[in-house]
C-alpha atoms as a PDB file:
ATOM      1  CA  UNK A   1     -57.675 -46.859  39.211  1.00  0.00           C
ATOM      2  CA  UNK A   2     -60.599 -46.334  41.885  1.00  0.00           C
ATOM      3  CA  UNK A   3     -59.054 -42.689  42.521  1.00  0.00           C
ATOM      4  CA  UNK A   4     -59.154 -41.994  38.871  1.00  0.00           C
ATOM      5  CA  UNK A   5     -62.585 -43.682  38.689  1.00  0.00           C
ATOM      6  CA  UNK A   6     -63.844 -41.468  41.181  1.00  0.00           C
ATOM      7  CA  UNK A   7     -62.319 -38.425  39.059  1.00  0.00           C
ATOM      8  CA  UNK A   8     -64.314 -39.457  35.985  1.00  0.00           C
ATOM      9  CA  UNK A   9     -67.457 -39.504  38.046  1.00  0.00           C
ATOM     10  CA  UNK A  10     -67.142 -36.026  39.511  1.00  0.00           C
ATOM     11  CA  UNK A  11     -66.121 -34.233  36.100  1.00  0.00           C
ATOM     12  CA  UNK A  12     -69.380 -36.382  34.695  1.00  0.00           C
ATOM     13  CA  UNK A  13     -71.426 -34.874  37.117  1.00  0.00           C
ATOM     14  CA  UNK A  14     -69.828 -31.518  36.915  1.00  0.00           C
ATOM     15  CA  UNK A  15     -70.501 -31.912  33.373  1.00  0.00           C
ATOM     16  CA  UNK A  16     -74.288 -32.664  33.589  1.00  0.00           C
ATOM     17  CA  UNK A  17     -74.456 -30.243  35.986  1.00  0.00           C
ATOM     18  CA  UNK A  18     -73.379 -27.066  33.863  1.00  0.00           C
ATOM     19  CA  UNK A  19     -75.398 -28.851  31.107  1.00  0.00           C
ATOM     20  CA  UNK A  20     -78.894 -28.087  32.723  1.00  0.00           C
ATOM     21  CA  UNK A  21     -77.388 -24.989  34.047  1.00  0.00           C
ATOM     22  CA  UNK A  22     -76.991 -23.738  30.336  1.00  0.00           C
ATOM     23  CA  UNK A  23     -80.807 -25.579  29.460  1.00  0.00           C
ATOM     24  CA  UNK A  24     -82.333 -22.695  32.122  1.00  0.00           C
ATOM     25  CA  UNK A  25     -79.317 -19.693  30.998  1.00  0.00           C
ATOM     26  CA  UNK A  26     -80.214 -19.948  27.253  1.00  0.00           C
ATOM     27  CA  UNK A  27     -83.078 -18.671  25.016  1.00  0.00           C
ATOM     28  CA  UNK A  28     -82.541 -19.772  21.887  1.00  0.00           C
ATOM     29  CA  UNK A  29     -83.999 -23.707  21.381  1.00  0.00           C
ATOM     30  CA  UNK A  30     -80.728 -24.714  18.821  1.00  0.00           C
ATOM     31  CA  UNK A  31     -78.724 -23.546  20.838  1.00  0.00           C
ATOM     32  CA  UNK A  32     -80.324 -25.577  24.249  1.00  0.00           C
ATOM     33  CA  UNK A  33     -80.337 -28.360  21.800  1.00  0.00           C
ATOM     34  CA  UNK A  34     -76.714 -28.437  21.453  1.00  0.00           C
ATOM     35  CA  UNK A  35     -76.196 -27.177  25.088  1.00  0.00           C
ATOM     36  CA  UNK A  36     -77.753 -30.604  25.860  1.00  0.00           C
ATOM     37  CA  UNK A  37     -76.649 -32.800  23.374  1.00  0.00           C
ATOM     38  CA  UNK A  38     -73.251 -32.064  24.488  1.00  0.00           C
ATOM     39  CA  UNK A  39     -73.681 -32.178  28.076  1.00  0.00           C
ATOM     40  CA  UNK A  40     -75.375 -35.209  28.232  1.00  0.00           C
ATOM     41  CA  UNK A  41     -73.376 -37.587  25.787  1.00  0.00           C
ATOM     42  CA  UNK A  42     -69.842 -36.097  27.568  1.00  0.00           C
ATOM     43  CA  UNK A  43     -71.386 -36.100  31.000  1.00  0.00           C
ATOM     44  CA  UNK A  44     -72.684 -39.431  30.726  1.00  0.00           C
ATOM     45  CA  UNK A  45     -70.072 -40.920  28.794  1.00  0.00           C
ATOM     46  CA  UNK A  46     -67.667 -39.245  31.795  1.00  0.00           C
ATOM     47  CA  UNK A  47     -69.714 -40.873  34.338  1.00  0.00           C
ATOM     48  CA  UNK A  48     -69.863 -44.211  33.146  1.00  0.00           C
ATOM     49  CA  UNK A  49     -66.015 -44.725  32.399  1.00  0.00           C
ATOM     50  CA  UNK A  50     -65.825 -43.456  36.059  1.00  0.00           C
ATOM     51  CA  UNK A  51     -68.143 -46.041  37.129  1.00  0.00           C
ATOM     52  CA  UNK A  52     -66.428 -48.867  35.251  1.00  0.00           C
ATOM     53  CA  UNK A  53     -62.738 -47.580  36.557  1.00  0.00           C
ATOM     54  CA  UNK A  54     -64.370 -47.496  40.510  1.00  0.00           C
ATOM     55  CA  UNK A  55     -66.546 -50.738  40.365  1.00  0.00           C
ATOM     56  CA  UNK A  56     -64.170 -52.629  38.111  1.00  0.00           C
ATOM     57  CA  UNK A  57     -65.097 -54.865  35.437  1.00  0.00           C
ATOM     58  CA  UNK A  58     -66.615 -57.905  37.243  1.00  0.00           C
ATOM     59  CA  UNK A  59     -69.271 -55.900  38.936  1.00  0.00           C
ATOM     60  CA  UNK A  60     -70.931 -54.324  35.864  1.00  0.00           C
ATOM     61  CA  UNK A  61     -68.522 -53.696  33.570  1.00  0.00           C
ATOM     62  CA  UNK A  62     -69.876 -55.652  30.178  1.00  0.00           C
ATOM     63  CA  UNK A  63     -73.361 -53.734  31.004  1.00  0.00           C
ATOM     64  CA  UNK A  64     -71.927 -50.122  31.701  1.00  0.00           C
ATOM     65  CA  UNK A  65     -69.816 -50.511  28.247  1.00  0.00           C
ATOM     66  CA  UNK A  66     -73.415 -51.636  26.215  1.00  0.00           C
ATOM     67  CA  UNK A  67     -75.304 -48.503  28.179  1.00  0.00           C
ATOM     68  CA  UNK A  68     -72.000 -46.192  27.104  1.00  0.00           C
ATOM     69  CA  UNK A  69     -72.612 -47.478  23.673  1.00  0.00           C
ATOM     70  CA  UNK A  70     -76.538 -47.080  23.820  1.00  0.00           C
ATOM     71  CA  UNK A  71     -76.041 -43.302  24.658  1.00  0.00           C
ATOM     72  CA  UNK A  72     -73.400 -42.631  22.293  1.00  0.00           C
ATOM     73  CA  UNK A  73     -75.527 -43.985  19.178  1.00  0.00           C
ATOM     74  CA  UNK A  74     -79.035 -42.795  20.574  1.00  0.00           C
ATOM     75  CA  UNK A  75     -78.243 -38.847  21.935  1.00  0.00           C
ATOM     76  CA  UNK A  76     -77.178 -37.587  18.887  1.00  0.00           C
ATOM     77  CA  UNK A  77     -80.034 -38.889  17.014  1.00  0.00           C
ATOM     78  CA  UNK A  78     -83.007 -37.617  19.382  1.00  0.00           C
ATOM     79  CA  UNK A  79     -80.878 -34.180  19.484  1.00  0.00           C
ATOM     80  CA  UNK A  80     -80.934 -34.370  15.581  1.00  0.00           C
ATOM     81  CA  UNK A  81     -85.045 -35.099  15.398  1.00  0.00           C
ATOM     82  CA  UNK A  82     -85.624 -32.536  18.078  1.00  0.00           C
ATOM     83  CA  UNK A  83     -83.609 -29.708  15.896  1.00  0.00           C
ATOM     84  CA  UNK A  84     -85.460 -31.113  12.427  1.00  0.00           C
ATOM     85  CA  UNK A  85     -88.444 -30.802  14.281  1.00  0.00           C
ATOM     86  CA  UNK A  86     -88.074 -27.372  15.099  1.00  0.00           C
ATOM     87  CA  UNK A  87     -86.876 -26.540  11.948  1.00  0.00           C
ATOM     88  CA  UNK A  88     -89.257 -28.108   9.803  1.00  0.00           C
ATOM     89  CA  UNK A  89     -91.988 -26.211  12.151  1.00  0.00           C
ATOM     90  CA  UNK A  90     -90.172 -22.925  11.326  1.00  0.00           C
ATOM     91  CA  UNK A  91     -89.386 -22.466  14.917  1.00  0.00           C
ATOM     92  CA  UNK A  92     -87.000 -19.353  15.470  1.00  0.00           C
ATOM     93  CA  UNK A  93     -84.630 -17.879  17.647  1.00  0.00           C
END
């Protein structure tokens, strides 16, 4: 499990990683938006498993798994204000 662990947390990082990469490659702010959103709930959500697969439950399992669920409820809402934001301001490609 620690091998597969550590797997998780490279691909999250990897993840996160060509996230922000597409943040600077991009123009367009809907299309950041979901360059982001994505990145960051699948990188995170990556890195975390990782980290409770590695550490193991006893170590800070019960807290990584309430973080995990934190991020999964909480990204896609910000990402979904940021984009009605923009839209509401009539902000274009």
């Amino acid at each position: 499990m620690r091998i597969f662990g550590e797997i998780l947390l490279t691909l999250g990082l990897a993840f996160l990683w060509v996230g922000g990469l597409g943040m600077v490659r991009f123009r367009s702010p809907y299309v950041r938006l979901q360059v982001a959103g994505v990145a960051d709930i699948g990188g995170a959500a990556l890195f975390l498993l990782g980290l409770i697969l590695r550490e193991g439950w006893a170590a800070t399992g019960g807290l990584t798994i309430v973080l995990l669920l934190f991020l999964l409820f909480t990204g896609p809402l910000a990402t979904h204000a940021v984009a009605k934001s923009a839209f509401v301001r009539k902000i274009r490609d």
